[in-house]
N, C-alpha and C. Protein backbone atom coordinates (compact mmCIF):
# COMPACT_ATOMS: atom_id res chain seq x y z
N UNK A 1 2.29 36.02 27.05
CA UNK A 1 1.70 36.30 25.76
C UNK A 1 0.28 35.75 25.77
N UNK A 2 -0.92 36.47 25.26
CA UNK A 2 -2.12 36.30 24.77
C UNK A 2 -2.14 35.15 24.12
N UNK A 3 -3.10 34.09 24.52
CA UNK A 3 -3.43 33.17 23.19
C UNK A 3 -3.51 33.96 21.43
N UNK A 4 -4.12 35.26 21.96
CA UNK A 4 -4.89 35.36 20.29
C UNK A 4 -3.20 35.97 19.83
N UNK A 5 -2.65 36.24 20.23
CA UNK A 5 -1.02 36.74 20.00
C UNK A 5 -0.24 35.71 19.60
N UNK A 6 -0.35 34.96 20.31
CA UNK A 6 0.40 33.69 20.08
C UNK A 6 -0.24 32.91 18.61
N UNK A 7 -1.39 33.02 18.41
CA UNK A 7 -2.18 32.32 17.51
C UNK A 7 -1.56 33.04 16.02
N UNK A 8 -1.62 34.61 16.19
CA UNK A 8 -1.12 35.28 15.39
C UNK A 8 0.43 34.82 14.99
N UNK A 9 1.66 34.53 15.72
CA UNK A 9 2.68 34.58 15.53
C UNK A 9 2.78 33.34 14.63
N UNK A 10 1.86 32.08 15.34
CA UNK A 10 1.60 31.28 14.78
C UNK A 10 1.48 31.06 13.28
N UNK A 11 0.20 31.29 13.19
CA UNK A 11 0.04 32.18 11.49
C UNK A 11 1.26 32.65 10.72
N UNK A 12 1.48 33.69 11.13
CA UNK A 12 2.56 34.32 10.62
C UNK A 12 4.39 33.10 10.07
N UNK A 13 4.23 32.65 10.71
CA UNK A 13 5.32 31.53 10.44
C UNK A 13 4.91 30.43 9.77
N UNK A 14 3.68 29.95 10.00
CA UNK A 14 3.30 29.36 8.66
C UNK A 14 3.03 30.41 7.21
N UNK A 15 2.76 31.17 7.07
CA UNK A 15 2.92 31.70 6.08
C UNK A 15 4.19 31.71 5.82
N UNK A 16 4.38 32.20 6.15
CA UNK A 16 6.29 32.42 5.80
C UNK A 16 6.66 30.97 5.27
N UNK A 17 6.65 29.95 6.08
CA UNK A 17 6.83 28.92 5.34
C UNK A 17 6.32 28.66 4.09
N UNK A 18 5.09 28.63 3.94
CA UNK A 18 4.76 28.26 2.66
C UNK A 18 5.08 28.90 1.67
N UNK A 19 5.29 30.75 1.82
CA UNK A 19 6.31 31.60 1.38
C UNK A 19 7.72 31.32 0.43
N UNK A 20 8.52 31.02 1.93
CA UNK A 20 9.55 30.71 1.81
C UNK A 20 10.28 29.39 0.95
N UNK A 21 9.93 28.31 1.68
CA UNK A 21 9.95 26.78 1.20
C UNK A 21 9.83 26.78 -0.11
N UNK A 22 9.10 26.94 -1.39
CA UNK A 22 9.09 26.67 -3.03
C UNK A 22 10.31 27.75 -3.24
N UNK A 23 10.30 29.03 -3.14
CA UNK A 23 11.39 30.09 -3.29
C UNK A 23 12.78 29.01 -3.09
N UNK A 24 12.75 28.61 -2.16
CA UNK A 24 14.15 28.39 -1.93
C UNK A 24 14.40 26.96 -2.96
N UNK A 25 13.43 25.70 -2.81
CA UNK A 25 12.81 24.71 -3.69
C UNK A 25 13.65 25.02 -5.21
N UNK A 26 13.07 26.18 -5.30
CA UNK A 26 13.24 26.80 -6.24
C UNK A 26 15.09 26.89 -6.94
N UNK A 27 15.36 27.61 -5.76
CA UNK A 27 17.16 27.72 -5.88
C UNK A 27 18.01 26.24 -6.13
N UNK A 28 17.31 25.28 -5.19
CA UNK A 28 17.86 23.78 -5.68
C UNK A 28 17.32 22.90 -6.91
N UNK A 29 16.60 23.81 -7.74
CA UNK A 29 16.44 22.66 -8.61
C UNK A 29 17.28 21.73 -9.34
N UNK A 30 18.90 22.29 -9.49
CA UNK A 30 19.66 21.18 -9.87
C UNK A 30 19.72 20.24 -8.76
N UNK A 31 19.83 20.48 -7.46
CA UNK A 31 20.04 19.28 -6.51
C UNK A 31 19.84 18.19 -6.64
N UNK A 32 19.86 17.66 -6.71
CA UNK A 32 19.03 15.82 -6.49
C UNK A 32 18.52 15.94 -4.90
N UNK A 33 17.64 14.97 -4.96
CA UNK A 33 16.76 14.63 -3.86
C UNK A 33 17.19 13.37 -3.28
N UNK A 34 17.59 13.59 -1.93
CA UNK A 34 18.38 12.46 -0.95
C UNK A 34 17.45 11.79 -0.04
N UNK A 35 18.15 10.64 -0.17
CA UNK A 35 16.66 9.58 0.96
C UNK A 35 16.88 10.13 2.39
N UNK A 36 15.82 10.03 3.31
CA UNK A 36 16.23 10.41 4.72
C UNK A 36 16.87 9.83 5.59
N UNK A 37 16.91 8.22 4.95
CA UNK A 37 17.48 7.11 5.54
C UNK A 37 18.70 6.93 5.39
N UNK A 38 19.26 6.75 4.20
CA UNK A 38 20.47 6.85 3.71
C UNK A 38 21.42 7.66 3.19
N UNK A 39 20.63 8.83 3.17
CA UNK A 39 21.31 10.31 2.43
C UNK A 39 21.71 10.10 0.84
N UNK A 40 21.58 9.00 -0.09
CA UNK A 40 21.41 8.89 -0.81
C UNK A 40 20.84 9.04 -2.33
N UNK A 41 21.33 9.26 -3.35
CA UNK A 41 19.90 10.18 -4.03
C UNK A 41 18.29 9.65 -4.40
N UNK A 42 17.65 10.06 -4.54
CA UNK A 42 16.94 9.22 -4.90
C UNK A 42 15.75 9.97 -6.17
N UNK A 43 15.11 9.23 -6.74
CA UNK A 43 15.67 7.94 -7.40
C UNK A 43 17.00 7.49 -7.99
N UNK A 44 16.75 6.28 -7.55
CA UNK A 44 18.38 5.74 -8.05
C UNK A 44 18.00 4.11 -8.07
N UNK A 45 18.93 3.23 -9.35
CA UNK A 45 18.65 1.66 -9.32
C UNK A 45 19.32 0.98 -8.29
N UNK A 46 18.42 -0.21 -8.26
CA UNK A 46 19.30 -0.84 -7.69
C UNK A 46 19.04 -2.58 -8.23
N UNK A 47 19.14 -3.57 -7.31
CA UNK A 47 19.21 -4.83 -7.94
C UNK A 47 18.51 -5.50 -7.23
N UNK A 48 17.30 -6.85 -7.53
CA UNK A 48 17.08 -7.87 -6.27
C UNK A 48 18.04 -8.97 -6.05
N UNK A 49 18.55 -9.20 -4.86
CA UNK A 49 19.62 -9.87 -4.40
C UNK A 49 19.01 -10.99 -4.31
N UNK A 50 17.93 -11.60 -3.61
CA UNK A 50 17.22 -13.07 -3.81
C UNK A 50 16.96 -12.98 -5.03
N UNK A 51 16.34 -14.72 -4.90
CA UNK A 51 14.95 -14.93 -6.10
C UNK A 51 14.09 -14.73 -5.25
N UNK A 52 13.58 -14.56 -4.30
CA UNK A 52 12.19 -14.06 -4.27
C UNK A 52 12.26 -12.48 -3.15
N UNK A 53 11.56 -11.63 -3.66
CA UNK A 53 11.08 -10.64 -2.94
C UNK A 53 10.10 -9.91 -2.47
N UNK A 54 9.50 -10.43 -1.73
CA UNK A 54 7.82 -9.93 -1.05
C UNK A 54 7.73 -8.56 -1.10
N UNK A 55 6.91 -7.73 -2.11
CA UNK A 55 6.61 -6.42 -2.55
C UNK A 55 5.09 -6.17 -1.52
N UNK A 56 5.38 -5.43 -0.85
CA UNK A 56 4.52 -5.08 0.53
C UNK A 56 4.16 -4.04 0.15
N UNK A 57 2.55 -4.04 0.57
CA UNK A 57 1.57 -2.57 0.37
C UNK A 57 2.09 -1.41 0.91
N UNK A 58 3.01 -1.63 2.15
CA UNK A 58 3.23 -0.22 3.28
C UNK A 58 4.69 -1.18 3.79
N UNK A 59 5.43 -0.18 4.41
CA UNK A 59 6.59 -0.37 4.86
C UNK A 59 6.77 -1.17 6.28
N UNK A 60 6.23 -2.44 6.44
CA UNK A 60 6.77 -3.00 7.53
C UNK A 60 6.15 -4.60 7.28
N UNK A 61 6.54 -5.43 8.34
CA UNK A 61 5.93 -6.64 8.02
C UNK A 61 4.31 -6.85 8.61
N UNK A 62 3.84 -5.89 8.55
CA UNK A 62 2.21 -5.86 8.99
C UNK A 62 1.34 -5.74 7.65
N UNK A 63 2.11 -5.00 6.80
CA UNK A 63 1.17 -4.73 5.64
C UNK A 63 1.30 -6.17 4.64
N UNK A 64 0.00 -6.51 4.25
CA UNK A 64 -0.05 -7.17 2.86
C UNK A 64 0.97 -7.56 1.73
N UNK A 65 1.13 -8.97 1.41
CA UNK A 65 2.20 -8.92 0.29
C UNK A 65 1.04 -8.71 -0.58
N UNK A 66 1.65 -7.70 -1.37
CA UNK A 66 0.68 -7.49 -2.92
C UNK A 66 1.44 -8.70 -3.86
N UNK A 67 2.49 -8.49 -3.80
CA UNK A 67 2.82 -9.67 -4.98
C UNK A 67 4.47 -10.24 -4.62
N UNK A 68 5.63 -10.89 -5.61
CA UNK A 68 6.38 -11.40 -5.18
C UNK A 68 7.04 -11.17 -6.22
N UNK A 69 8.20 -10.60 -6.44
CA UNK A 69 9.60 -10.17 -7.41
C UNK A 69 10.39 -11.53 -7.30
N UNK A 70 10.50 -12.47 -8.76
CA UNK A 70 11.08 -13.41 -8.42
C UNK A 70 12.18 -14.22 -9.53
N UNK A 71 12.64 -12.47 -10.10
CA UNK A 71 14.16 -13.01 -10.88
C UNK A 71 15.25 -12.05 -9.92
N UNK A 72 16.25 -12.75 -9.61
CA UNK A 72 17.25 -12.48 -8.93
C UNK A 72 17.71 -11.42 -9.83
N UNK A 73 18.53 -10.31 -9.47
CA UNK A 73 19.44 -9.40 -10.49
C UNK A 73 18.05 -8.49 -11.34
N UNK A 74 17.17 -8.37 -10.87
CA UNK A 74 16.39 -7.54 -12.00
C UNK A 74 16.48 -6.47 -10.82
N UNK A 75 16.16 -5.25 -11.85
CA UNK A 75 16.49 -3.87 -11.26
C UNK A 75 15.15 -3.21 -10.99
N UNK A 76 15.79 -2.42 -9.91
CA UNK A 76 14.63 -1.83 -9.55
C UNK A 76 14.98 -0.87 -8.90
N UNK A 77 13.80 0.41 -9.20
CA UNK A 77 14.07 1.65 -8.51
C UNK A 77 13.54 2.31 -7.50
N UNK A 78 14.37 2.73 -6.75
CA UNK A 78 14.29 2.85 -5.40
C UNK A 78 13.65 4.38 -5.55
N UNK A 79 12.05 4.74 -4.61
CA UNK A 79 11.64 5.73 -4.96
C UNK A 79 11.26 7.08 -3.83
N UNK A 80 11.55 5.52 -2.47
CA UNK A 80 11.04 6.12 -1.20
C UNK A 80 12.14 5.04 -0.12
N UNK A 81 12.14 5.83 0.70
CA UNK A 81 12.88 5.41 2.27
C UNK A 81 12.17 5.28 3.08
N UNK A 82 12.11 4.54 4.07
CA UNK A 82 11.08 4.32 5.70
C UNK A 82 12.24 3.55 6.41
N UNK A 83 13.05 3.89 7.49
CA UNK A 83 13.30 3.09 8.14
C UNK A 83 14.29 1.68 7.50
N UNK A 84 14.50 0.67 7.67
CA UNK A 84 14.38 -0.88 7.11
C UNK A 84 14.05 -0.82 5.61
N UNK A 85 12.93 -0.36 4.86
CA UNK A 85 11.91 -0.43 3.55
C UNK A 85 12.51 0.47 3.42
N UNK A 86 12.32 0.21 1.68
CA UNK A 86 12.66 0.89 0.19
C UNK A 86 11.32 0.74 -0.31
N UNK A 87 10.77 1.93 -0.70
CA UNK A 87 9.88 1.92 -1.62
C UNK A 87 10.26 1.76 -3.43
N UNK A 88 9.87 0.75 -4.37
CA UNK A 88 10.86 0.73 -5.22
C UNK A 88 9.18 0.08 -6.45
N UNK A 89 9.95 0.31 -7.60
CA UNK A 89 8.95 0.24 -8.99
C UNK A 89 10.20 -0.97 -9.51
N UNK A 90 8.78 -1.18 -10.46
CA UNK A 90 9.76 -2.45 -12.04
C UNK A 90 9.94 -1.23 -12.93
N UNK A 91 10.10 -1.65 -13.90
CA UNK A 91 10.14 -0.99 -15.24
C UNK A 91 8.99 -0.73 -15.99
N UNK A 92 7.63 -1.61 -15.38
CA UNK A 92 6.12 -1.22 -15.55
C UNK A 92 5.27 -0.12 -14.56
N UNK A 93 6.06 0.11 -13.86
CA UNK A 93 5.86 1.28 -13.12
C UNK A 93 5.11 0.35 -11.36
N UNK A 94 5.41 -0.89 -11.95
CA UNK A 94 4.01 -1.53 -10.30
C UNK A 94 5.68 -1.39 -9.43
N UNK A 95 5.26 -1.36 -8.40
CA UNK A 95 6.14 -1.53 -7.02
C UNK A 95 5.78 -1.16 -5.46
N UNK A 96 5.98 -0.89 -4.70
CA UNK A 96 5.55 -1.37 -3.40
C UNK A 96 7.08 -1.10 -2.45
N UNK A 97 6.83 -1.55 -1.17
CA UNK A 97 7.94 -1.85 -0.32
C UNK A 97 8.19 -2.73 -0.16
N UNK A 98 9.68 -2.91 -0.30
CA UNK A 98 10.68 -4.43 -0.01
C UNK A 98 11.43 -3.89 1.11
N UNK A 99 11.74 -5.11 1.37
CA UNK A 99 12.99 -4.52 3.02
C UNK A 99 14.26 -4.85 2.23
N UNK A 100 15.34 -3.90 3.00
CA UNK A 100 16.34 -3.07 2.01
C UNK A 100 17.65 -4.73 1.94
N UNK A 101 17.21 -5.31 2.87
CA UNK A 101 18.13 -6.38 3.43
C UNK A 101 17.68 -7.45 1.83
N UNK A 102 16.90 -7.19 1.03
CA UNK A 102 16.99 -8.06 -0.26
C UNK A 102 17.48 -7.32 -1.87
N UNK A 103 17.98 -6.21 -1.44
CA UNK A 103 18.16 -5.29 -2.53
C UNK A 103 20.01 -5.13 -2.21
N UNK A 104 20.68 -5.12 -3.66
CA UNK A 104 21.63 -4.84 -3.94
C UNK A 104 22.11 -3.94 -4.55
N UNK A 105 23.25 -3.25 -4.57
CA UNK A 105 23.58 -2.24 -5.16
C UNK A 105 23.81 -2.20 -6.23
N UNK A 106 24.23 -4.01 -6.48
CA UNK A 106 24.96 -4.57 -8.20
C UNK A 106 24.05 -3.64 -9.09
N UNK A 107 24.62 -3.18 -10.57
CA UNK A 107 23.96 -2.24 -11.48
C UNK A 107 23.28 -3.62 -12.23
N UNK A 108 22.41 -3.98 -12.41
CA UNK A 108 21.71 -4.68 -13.85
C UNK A 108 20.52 -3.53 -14.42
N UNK A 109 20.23 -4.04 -15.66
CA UNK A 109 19.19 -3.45 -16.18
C UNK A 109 18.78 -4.51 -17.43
N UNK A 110 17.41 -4.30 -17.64
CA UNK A 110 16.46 -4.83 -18.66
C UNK A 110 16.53 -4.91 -19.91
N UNK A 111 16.54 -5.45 -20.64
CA UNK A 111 16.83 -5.00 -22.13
C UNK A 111 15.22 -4.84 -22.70
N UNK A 112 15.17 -3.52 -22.88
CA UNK A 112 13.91 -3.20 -23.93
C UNK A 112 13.80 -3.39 -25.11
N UNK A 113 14.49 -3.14 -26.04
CA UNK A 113 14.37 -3.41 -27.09
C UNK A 113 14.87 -4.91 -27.88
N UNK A 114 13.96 -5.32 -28.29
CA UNK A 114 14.38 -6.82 -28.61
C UNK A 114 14.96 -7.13 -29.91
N UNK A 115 16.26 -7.84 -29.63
CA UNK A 115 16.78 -8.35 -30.79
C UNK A 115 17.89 -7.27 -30.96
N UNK A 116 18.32 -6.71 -29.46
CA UNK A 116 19.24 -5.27 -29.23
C UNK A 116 21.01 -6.02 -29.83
N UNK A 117 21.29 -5.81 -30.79
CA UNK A 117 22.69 -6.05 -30.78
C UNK A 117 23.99 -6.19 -29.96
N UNK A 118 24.42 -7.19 -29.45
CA UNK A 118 25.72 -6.82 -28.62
C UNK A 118 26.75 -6.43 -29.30
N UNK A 119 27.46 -5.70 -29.27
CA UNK A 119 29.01 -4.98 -30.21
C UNK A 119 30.06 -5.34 -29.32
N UNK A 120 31.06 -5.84 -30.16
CA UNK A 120 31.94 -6.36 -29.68
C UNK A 120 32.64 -4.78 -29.05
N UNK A 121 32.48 -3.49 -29.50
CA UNK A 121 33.27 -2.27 -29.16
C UNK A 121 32.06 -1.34 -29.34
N UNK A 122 32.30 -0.17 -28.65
CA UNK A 122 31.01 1.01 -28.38
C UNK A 122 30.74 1.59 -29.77
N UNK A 123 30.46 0.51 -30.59
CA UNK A 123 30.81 1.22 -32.24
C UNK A 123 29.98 0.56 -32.70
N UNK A 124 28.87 1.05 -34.32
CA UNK A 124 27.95 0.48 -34.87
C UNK A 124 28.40 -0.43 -35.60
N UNK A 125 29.63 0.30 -35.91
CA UNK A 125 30.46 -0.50 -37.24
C UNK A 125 31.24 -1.60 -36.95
N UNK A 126 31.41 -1.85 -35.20
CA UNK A 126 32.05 -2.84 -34.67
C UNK A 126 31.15 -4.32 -35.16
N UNK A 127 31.72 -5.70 -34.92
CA UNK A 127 31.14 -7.33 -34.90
C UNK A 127 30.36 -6.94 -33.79
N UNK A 128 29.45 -7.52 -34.39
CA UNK A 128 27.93 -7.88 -33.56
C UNK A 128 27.95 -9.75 -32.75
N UNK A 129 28.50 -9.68 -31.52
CA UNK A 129 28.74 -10.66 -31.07
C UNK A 129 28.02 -11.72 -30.51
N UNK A 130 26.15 -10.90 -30.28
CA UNK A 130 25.00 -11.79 -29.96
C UNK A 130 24.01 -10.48 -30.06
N UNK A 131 22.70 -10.93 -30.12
CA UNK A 131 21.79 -10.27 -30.19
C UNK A 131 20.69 -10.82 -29.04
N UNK A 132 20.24 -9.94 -27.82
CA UNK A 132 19.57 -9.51 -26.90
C UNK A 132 18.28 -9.52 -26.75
N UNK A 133 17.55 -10.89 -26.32
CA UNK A 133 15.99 -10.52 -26.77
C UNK A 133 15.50 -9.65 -25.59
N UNK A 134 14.69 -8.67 -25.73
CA UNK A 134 13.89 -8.23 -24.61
C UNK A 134 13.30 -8.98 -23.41
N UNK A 135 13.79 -8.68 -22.26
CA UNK A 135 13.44 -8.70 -20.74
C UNK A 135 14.59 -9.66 -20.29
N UNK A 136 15.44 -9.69 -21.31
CA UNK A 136 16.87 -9.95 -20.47
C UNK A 136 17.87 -9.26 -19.62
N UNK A 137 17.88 -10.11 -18.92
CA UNK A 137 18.74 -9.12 -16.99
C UNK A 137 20.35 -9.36 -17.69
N UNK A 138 20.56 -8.04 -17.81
CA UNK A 138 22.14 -7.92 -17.71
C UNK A 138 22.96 -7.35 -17.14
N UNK A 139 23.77 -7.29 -16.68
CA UNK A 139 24.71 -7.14 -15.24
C UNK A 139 25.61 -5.61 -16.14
N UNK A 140 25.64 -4.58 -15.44
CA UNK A 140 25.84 -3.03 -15.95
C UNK A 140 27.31 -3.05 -15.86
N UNK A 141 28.37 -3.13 -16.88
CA UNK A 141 29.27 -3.42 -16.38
C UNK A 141 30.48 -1.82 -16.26
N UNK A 142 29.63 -1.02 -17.23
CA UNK A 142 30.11 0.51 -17.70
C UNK A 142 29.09 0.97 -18.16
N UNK A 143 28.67 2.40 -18.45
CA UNK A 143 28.25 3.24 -18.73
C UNK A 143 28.52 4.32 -19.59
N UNK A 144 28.55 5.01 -20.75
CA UNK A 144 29.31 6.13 -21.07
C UNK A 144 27.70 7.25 -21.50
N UNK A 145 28.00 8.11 -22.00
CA UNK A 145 26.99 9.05 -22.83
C UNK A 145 25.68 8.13 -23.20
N UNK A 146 26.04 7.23 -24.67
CA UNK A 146 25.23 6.41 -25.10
C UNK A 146 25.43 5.22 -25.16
N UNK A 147 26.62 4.57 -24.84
CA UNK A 147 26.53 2.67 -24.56
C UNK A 147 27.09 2.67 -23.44
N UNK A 148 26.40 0.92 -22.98
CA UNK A 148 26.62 0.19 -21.93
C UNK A 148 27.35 -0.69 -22.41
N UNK A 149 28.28 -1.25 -21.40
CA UNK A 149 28.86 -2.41 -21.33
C UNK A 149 28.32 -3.47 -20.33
N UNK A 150 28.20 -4.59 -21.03
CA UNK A 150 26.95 -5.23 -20.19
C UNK A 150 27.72 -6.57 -20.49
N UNK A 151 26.68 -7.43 -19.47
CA UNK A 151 27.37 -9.09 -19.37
C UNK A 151 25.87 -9.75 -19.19
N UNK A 152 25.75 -10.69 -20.07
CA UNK A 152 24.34 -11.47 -20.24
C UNK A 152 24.74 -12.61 -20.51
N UNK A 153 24.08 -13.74 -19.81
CA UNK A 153 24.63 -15.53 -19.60
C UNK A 153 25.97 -14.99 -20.05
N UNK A 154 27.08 -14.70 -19.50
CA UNK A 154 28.61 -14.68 -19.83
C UNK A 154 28.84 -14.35 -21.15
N UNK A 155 27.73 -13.27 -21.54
CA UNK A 155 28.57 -12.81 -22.79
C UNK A 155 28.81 -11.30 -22.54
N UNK A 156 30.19 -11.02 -23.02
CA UNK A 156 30.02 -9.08 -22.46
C UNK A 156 30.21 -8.65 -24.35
N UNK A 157 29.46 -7.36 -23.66
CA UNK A 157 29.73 -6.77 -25.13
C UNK A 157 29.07 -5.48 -24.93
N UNK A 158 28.97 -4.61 -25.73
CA UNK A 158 28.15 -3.14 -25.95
C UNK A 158 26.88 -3.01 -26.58
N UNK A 159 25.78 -1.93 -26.06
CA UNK A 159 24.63 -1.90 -26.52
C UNK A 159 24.63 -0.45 -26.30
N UNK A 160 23.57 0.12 -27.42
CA UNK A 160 23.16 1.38 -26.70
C UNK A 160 22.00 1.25 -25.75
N UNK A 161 22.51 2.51 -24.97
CA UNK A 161 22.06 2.97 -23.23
C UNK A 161 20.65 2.81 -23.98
N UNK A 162 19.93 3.25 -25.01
CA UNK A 162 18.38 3.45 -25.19
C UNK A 162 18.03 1.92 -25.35
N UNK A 163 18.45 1.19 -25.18
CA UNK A 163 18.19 -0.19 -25.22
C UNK A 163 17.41 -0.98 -24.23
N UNK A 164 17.82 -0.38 -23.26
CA UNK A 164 17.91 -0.69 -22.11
C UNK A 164 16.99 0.19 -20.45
N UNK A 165 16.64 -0.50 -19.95
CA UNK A 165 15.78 0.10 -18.53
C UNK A 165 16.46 -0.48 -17.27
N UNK A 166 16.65 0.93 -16.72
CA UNK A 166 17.57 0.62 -15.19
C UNK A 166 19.16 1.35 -15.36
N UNK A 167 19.11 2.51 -16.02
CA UNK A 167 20.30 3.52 -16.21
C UNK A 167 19.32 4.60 -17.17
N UNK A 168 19.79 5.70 -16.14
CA UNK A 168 19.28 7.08 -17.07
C UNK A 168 20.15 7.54 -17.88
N UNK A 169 19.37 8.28 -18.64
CA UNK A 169 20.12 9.01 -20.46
C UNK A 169 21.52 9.87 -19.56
N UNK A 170 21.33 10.16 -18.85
CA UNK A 170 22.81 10.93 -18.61
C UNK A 170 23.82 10.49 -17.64
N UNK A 171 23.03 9.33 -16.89
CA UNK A 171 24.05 8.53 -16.26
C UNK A 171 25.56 8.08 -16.66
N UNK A 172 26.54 8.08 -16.36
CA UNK A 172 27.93 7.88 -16.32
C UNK A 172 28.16 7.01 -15.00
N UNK A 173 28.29 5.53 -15.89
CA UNK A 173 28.88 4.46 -14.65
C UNK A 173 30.30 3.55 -14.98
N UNK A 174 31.38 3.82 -14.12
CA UNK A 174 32.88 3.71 -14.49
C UNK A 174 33.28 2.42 -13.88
């Protein structure tokens, strides 16, 4: 075969790709998107297993610590895969790469809204058993539609899911 033939066929299959690829893109938009590393979905939470976690510019121990994650159990979302590294955010959107060996699967999440009611039952009308100041780590203990069952310094009780950062609106956790 001719270079300029070959160059052509060339062409031709990249087009097609770029063609092809959104079309099909297209057909999976319910899919979820899986890490390459873990086959996993991603995004998805997860937890820091130390108290401290060195949040790295780039995925290996060559790059820069930008900064240091340093409450145990706070959640964080996992946004990218490399190898070893998780690319992962706070709930302020800053994040970086951690190596996967300090991240847990445990569910916690944040409490946003301050002064969030705990319910003794997934009910408004239920006893209000403590009240939740904002940027408290609580351990995910269930999930339904709209409340969590959660555990904070050893208290469990119910909140609504909008309360809270580190579980999505349609998440279901059993």
């Amino acid at each position: 075969m001719r270079f300029s033939s070959m160059l052509a066929v060339i062409a031709i299959a990249i087009t097609a790709v770029i063609w092809v690829e959104p079309a099909m893109a297209d057909q999976g938009q319910g899919a979820q998107k899986r890490g390459p590393v873990t086959n996993l979905p991603i995004p998805r939470f997860v937890s820091l297993k130390t108290s401290e976690g060195n949040v790295r510019r780039g995925p290996s121990l060559r790059h820069r610590i930008d900064w240091v994650f340093k409450h145990p159990g706070m959640p964080l979302e996992i946004i990218g895969e490399f190898g070893h590294w998780r690319q992962v955010r706070d709930r302020d959107g800053v994040g970086g790469w951690v190596h996967y060996s300090l991240l847990s699967g445990v569910r916690t999440s944040i409490v946003d809204t301050d002064l969030s009611p705990l319910f003794s039952r997934a009910d408004p009308e239920s006893q209000i058993d403590a009240y939740l100041e904002a940027g408290v780590i609580a351990r995910l203990e269930s999930c339904g539609l709209d409340w969590c069952r959660v555990k904070a310094d050893g208290i469990r009780g119910w909140t609504l899911k909008s309360n809270l950062w580190g579980v999505r609106p349609n998440e279901v956790i059993e």
